[in-house]
N, C-alpha and C. Protein backbone atom coordinates (compact mmCIF):
# COMPACT_ATOMS: atom_id res chain seq x y z
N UNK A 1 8.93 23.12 0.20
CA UNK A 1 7.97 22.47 -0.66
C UNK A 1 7.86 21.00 -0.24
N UNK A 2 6.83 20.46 -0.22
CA UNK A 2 6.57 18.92 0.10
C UNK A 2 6.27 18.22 -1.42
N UNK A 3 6.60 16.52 -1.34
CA UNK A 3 6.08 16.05 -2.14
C UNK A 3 4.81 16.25 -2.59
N UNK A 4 3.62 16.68 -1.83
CA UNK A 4 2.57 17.17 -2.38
C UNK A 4 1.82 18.28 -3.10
N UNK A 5 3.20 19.31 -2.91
CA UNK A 5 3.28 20.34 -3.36
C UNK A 5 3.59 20.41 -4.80
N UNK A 6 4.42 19.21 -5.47
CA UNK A 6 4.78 19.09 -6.44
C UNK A 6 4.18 18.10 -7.60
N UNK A 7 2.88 17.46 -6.85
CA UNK A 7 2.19 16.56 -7.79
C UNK A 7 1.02 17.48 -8.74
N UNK A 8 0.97 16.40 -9.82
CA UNK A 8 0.12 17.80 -10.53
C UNK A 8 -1.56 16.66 -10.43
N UNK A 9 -2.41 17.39 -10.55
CA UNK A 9 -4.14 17.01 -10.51
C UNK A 9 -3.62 15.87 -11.97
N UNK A 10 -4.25 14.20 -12.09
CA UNK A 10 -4.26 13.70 -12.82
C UNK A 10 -5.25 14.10 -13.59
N UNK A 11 -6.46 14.70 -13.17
CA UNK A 11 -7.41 15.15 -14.58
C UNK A 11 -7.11 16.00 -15.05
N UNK A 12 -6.37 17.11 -14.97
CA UNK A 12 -6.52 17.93 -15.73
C UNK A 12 -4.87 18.17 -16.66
N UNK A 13 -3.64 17.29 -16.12
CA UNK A 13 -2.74 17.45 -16.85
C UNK A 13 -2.45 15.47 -17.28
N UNK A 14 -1.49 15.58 -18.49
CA UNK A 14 -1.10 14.47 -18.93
C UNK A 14 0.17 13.88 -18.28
N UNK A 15 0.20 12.86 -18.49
CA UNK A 15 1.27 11.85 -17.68
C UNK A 15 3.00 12.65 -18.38
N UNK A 16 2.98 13.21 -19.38
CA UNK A 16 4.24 13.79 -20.08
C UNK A 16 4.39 15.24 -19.36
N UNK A 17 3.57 15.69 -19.09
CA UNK A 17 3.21 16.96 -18.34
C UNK A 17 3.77 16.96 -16.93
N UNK A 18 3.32 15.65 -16.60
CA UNK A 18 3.63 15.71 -14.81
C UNK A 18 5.19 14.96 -14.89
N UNK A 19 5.34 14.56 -15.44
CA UNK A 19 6.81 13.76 -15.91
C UNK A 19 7.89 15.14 -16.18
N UNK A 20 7.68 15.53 -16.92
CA UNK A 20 8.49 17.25 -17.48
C UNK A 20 8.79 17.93 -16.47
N UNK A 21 7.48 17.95 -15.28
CA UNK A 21 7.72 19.52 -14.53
C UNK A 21 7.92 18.83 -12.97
N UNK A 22 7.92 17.36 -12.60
CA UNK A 22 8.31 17.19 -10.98
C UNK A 22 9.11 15.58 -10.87
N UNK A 23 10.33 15.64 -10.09
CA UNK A 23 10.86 14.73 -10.25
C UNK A 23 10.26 13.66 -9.73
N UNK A 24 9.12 13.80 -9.00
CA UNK A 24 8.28 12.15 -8.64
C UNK A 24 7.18 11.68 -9.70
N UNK A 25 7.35 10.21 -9.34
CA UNK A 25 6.78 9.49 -10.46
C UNK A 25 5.09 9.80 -10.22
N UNK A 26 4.21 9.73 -11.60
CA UNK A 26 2.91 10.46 -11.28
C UNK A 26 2.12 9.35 -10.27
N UNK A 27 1.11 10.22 -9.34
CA UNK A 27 0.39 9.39 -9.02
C UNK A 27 -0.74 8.61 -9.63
N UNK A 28 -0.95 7.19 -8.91
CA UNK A 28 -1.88 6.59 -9.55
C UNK A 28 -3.29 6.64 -9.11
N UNK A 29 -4.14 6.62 -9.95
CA UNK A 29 -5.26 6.54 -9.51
C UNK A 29 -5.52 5.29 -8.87
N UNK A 30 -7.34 6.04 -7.85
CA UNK A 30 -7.45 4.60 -7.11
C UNK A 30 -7.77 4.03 -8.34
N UNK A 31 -8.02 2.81 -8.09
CA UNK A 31 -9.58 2.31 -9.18
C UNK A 31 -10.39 2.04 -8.96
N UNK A 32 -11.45 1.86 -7.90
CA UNK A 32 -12.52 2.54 -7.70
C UNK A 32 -13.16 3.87 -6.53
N UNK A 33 -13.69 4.09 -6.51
CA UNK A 33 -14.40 5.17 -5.73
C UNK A 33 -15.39 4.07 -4.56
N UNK A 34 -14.42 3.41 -3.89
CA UNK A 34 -15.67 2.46 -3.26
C UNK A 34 -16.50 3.20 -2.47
N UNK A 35 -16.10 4.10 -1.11
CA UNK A 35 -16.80 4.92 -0.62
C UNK A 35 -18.08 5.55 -1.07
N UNK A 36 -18.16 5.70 -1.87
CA UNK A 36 -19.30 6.11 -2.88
C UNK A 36 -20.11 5.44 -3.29
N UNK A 37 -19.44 4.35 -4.47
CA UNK A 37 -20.13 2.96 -4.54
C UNK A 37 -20.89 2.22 -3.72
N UNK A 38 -20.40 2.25 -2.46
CA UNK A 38 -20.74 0.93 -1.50
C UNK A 38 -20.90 2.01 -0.07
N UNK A 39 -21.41 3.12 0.22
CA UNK A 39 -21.77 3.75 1.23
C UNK A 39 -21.98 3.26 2.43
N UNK A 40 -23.08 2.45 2.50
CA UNK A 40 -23.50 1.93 3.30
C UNK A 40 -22.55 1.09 4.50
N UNK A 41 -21.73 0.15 3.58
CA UNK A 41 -20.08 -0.26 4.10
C UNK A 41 -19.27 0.78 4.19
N UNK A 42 -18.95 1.80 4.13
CA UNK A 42 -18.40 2.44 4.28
C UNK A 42 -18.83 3.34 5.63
N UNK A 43 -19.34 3.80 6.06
CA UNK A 43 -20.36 4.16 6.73
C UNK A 43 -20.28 3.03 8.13
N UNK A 44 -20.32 1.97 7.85
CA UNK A 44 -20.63 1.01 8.73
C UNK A 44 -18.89 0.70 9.30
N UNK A 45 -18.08 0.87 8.33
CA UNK A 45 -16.87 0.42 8.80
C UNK A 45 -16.19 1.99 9.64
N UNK A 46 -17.06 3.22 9.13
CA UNK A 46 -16.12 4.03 10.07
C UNK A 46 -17.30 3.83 11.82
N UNK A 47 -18.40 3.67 11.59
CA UNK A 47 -19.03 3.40 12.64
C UNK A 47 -18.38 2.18 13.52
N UNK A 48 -17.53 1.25 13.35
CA UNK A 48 -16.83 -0.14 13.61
C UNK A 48 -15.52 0.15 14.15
N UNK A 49 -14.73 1.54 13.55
CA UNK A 49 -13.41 1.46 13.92
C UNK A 49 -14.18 2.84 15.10
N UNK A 50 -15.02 3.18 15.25
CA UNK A 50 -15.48 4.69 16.57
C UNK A 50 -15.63 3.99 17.51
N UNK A 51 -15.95 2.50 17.57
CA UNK A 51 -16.31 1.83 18.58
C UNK A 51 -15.36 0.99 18.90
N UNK A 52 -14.27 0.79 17.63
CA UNK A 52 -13.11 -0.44 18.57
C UNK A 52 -11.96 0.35 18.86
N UNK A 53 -12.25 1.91 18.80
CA UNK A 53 -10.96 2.35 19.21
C UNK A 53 -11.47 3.09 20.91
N UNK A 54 -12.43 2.76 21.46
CA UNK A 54 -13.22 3.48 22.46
C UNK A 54 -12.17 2.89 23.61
N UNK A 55 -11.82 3.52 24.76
CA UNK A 55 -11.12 3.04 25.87
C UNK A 55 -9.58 3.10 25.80
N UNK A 56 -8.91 3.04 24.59
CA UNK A 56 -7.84 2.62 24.04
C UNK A 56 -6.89 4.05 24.13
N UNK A 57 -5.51 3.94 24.57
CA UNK A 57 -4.87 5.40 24.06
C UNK A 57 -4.66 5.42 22.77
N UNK A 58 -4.53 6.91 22.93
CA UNK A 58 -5.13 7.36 21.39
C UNK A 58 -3.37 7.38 20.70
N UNK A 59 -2.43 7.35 21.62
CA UNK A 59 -1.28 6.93 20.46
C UNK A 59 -0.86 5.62 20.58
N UNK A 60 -1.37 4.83 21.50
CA UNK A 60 -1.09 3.35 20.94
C UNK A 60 -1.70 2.80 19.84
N UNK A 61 -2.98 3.54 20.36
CA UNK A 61 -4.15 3.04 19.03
C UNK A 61 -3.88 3.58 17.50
N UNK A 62 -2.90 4.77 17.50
CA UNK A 62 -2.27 4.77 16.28
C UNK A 62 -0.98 4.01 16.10
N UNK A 63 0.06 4.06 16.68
CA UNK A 63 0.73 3.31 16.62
C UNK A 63 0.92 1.66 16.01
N UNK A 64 -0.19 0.83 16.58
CA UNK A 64 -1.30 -0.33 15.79
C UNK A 64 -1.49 -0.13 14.51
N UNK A 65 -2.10 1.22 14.16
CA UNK A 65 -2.75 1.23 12.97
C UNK A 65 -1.70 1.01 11.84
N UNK A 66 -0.31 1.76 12.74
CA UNK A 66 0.67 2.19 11.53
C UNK A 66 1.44 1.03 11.55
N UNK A 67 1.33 0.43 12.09
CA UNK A 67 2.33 -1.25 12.34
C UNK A 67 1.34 -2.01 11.66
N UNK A 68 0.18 -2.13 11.68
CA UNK A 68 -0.57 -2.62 10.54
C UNK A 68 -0.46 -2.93 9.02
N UNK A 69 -0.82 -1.27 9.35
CA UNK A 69 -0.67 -0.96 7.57
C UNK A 69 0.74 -0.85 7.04
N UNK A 70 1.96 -0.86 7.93
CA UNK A 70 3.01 -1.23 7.13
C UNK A 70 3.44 -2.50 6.50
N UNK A 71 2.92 -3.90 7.36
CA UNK A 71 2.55 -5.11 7.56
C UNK A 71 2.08 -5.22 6.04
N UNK A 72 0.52 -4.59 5.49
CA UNK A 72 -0.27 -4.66 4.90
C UNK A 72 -0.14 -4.10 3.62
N UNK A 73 1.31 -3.11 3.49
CA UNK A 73 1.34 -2.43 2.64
C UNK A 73 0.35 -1.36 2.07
N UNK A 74 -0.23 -0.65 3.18
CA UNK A 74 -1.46 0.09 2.48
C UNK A 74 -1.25 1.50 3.05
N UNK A 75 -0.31 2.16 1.88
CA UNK A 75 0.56 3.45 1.79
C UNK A 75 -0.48 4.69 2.25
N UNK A 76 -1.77 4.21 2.00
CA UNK A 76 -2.65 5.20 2.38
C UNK A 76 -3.08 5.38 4.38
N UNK A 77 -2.72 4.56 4.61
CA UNK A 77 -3.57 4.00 6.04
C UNK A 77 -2.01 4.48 6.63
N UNK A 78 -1.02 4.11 6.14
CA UNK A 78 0.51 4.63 6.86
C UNK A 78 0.53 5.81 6.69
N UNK A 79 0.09 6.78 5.77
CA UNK A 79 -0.20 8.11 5.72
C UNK A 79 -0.41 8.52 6.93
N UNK A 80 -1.72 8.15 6.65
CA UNK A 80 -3.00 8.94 7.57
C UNK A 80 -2.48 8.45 8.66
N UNK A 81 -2.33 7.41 9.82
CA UNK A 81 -2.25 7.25 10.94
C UNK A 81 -0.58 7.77 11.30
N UNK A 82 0.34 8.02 10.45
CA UNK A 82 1.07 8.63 11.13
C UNK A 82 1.06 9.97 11.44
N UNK A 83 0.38 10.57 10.37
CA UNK A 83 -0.10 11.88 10.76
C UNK A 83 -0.95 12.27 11.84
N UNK A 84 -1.79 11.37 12.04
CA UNK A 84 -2.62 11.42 13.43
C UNK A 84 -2.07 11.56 14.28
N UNK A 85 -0.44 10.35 14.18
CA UNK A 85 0.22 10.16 15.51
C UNK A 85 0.80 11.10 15.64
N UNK A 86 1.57 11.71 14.74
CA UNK A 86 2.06 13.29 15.05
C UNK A 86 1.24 14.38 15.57
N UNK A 87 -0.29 14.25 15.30
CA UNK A 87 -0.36 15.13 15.88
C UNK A 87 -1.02 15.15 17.32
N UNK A 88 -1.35 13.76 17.52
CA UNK A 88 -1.71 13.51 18.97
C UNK A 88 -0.30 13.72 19.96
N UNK A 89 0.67 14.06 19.12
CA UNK A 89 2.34 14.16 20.07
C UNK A 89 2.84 12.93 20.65
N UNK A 90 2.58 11.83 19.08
CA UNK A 90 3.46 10.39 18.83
C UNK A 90 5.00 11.66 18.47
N UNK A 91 6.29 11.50 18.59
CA UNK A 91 7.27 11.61 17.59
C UNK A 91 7.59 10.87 17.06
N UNK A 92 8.36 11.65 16.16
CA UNK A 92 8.55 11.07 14.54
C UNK A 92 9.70 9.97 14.83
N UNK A 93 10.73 10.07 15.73
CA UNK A 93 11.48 8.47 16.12
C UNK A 93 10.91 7.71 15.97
N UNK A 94 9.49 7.85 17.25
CA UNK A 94 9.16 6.47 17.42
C UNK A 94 8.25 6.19 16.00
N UNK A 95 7.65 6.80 15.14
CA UNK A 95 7.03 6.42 14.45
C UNK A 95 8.26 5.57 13.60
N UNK A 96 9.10 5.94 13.10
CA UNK A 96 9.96 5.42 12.24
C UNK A 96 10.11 4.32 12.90
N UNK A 97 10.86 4.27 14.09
CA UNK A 97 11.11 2.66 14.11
C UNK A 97 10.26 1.74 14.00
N UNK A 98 8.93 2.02 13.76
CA UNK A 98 7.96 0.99 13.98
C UNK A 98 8.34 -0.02 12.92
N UNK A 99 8.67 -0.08 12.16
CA UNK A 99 8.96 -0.96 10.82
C UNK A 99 10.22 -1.82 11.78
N UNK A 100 11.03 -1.00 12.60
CA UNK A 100 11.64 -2.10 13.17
C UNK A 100 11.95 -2.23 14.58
N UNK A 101 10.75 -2.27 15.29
CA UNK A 101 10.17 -2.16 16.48
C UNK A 101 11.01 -3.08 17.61
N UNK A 102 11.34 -4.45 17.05
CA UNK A 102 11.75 -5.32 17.94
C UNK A 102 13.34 -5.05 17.60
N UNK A 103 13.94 -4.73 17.06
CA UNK A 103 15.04 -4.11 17.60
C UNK A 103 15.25 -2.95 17.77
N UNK A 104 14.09 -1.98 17.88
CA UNK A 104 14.51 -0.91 18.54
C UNK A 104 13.54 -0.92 19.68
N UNK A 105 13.53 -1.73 20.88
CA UNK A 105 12.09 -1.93 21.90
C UNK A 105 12.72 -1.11 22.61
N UNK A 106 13.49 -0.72 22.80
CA UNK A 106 13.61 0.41 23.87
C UNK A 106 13.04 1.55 23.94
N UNK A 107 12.17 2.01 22.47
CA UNK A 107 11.67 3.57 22.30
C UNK A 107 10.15 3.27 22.75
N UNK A 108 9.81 1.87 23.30
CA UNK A 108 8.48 1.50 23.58
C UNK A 108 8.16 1.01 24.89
N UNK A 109 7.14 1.56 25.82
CA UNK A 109 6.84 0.47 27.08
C UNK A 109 6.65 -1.03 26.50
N UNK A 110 6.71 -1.55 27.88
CA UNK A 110 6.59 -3.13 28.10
C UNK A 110 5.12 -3.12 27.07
N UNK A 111 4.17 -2.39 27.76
CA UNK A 111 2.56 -2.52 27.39
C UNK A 111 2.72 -2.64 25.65
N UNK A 112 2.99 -1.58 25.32
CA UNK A 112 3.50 -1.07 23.74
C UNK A 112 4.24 -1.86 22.57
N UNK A 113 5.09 -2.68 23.59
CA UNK A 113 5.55 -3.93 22.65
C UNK A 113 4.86 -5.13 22.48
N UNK A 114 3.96 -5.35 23.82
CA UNK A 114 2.88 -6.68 23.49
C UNK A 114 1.86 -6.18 22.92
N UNK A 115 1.35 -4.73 22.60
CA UNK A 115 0.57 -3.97 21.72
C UNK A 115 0.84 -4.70 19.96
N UNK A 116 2.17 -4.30 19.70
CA UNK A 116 2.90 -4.44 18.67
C UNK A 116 2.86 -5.80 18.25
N UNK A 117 3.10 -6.81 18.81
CA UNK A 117 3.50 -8.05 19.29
C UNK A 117 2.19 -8.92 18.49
N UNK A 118 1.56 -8.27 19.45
CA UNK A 118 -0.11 -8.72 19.29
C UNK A 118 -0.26 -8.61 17.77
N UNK A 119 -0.32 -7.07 17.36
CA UNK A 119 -0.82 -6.41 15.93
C UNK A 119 0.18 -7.51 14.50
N UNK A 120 1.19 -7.79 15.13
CA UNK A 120 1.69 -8.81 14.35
C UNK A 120 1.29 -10.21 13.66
N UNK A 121 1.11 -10.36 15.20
CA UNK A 121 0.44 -11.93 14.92
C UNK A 121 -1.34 -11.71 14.57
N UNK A 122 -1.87 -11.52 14.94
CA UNK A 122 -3.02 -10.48 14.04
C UNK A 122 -3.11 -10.73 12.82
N UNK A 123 -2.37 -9.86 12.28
CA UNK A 123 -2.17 -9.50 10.47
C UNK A 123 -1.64 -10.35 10.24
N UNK A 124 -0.44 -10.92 10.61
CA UNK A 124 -0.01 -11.85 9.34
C UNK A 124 -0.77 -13.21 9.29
N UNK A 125 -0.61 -14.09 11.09
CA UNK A 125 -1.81 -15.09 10.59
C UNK A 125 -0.87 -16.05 9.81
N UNK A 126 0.45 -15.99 9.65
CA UNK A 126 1.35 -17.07 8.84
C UNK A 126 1.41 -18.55 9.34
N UNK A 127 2.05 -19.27 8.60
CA UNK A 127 1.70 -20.62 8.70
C UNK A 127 1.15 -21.59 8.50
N UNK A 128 1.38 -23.17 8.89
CA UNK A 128 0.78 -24.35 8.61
C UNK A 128 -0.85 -23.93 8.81
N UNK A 129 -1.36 -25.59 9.09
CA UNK A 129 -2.84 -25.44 9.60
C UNK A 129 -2.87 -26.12 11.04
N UNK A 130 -1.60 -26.16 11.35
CA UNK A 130 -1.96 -26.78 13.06
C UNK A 130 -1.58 -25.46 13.81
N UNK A 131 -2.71 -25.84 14.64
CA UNK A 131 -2.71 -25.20 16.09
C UNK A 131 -1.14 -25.51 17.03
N UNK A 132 -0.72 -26.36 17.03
CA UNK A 132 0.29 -26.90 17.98
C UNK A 132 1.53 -26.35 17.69
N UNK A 133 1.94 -26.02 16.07
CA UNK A 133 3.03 -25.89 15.48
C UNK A 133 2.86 -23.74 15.58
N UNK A 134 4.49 -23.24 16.02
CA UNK A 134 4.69 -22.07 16.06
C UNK A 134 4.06 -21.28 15.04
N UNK A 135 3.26 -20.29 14.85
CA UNK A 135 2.87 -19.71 13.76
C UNK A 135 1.58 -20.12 13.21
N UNK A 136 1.76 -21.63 13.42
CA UNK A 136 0.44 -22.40 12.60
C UNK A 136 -0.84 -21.54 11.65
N UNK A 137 -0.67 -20.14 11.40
CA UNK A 137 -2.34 -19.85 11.40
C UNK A 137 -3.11 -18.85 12.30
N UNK A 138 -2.34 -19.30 13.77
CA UNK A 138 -3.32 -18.44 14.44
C UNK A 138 -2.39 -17.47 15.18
N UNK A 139 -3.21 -17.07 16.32
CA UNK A 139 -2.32 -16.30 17.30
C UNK A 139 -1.36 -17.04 18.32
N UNK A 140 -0.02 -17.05 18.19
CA UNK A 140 0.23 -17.95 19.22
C UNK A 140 -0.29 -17.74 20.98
N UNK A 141 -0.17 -18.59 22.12
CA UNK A 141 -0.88 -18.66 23.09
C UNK A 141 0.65 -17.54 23.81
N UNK A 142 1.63 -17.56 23.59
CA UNK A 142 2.67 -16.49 24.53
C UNK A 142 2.39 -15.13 24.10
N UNK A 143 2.01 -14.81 22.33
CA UNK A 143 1.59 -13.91 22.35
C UNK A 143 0.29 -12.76 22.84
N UNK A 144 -0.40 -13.69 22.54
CA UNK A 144 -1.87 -13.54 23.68
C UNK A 144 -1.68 -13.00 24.75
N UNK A 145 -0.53 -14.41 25.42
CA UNK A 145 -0.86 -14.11 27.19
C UNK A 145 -0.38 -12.79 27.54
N UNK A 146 0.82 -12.21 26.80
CA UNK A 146 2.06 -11.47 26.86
C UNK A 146 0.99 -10.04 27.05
N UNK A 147 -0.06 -10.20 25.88
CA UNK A 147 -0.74 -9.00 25.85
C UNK A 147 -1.72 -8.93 27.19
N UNK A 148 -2.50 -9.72 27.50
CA UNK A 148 -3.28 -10.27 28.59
C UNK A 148 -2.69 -9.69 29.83
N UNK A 149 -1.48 -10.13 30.28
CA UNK A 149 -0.69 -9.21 30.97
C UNK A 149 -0.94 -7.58 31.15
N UNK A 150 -0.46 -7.36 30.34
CA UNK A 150 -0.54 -5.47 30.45
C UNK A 150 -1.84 -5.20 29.99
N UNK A 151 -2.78 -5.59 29.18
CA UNK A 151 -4.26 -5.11 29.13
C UNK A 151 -5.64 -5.57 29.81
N UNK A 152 -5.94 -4.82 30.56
CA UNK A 152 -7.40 -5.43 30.89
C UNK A 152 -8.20 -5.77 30.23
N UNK A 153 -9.15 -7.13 30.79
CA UNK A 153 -10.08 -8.01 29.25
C UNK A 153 -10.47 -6.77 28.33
N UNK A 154 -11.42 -5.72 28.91
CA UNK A 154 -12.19 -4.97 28.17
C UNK A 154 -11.32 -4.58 27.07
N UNK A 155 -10.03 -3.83 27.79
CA UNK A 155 -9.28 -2.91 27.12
C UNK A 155 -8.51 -4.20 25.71
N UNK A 156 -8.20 -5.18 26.14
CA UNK A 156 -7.39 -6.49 25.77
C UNK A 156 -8.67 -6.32 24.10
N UNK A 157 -9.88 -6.84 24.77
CA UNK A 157 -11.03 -6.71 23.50
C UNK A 157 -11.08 -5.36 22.58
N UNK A 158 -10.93 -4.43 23.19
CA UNK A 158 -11.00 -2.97 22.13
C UNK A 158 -9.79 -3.22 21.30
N UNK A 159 -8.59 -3.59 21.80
CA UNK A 159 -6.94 -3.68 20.96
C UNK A 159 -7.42 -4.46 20.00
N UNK A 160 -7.75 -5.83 20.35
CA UNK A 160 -8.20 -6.92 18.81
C UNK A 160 -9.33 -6.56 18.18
N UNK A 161 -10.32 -5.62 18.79
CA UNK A 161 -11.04 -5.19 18.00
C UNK A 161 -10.33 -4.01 16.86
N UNK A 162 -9.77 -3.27 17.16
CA UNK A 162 -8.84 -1.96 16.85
C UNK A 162 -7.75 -3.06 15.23
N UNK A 163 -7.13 -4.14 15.81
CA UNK A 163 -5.97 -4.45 15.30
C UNK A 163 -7.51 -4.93 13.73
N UNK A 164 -7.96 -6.03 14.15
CA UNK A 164 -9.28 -6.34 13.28
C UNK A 164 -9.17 -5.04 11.88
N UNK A 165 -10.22 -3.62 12.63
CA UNK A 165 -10.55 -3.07 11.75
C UNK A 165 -9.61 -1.99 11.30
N UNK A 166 -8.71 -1.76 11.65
CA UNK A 166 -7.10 -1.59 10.48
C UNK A 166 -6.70 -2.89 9.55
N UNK A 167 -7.00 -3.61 9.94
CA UNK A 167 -6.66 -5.19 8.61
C UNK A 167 -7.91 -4.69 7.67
N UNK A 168 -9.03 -4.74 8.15
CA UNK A 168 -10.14 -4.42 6.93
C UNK A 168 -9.63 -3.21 6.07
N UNK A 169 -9.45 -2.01 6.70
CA UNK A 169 -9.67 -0.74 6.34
C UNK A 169 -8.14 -0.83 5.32
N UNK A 170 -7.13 -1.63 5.83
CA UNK A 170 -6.30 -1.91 4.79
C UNK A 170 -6.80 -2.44 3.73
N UNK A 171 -7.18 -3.59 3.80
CA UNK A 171 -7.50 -4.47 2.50
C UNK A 171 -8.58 -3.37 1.61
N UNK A 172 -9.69 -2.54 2.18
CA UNK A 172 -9.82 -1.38 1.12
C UNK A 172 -8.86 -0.68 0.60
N UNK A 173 -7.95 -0.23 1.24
CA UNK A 173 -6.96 0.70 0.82
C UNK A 173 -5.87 -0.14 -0.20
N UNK A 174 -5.62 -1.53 -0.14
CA UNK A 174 -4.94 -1.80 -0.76
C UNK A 174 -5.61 -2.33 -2.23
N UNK A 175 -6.36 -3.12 -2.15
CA UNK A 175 -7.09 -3.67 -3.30
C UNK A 175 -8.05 -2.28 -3.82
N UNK A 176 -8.39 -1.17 -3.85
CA UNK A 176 -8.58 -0.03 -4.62
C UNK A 176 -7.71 1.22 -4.92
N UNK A 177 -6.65 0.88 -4.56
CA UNK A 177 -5.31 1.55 -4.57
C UNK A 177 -5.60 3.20 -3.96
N UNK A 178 -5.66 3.20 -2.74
CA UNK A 178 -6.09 4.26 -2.96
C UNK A 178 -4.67 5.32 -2.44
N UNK A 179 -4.52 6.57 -2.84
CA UNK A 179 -2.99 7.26 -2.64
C UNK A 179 -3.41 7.97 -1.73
N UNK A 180 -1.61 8.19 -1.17
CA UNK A 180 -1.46 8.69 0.33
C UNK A 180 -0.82 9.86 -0.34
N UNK A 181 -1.08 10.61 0.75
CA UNK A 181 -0.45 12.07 0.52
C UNK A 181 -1.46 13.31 0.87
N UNK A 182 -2.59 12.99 0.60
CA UNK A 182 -3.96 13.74 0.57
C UNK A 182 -4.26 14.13 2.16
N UNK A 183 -4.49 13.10 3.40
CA UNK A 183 -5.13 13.39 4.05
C UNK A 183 -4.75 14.44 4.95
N UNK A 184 -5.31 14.94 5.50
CA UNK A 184 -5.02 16.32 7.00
C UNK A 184 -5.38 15.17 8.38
N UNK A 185 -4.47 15.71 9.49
CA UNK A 185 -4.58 15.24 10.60
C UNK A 185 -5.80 15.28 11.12
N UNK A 186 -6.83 14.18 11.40
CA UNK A 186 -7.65 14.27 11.82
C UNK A 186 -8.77 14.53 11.10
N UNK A 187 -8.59 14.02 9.99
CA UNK A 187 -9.88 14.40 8.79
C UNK A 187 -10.83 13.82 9.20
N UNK A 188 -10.75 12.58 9.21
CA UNK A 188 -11.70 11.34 9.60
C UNK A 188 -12.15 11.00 10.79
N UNK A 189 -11.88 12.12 12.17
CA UNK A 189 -12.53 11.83 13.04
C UNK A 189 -11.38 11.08 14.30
């Protein structure tokens, strides 16, 4: 039996109901239905991630997603892209260590860690407001180069395009809460 096996439909039973009969806590609803709401963006953002994942391998390019959205906290997007990665024949090691990638760099090529590296400085974006000072804000210039190295411009542009629209597709997933557990490998294309 999987955790999903054991959740009950929130419409049709009560929170005392699903509490009584499975030892996980109930799920929450999203709160909104943006997809629906806002189509058009929606629509436009899966048209955005078909085009920044073009050129790219297809388990680095998950790999990113899931180093992202762990970053980002967006339980739904760590779902789904690890399931992808499983079934593109990521294993489940390397998926796990991703949360702690830089001390476990050995389960990763050279390429794969300035992949990672990159997707870091990316998302978080921490720091002052100077350019000069470590962190400042932006991307630092070793991290860049590091990636620059192992990716060709084109390919270098699809990765920050790629790292980009996993930060968006998080910030939907996180600010409408939406729950993981649901998707099938490869639902979305």
């Amino acid at each position: 039996m999987t955790i999903s096996d054991t959740r009950t439909d929130p419409g049709t039973s009560t929170a005392s109901h699903a509490a009584s009969h499975s030892p996980y806590a109930p799920e929450r609803p999203a709160r909104l239905p943006w997809a629906q709401l806002a189509p058009d963006v929606y629509k436009a953002m899966i048209r955005l991630d078909t085009a920044a994942k073009k050129g790219l391998d297809h388990k680095l390019y998950e790999l990113v997603k899931i180093r992202a959205s762990q970053l980002n906290h967006c339980a739904l997007c760590v779902d789904m892209h690890s399931k992808d990665a499983l079934a593109a024949g990521e294993s489940v090691e390397r998926i796990i260590q991703l949360s702690a990638w830089d001390e476990s760099r050995h389960f990763y090529t050279e390429k794969e860690l300035a992949a990672l590296e990159l997707t870091e400085a990316v998302t978080v974006l921490t720091g002052g407001t100077s350019r000069t000072k470590s962190g400042g804000g932006f991307v630092p210039d070793a991290v860049y180069d590091r990636a620059a190295e192992h990716f060709e411009e084109a390919e270098l542009a699809q990765l920050i395009s790629a790292i980009a629209v996993i930060n968006a597709w998080n910030r939907f997933g996180v600010t409408f809460r939406m729950a993981p557990g649901h998707y099938q490998p490869g639902q979305h294309g």
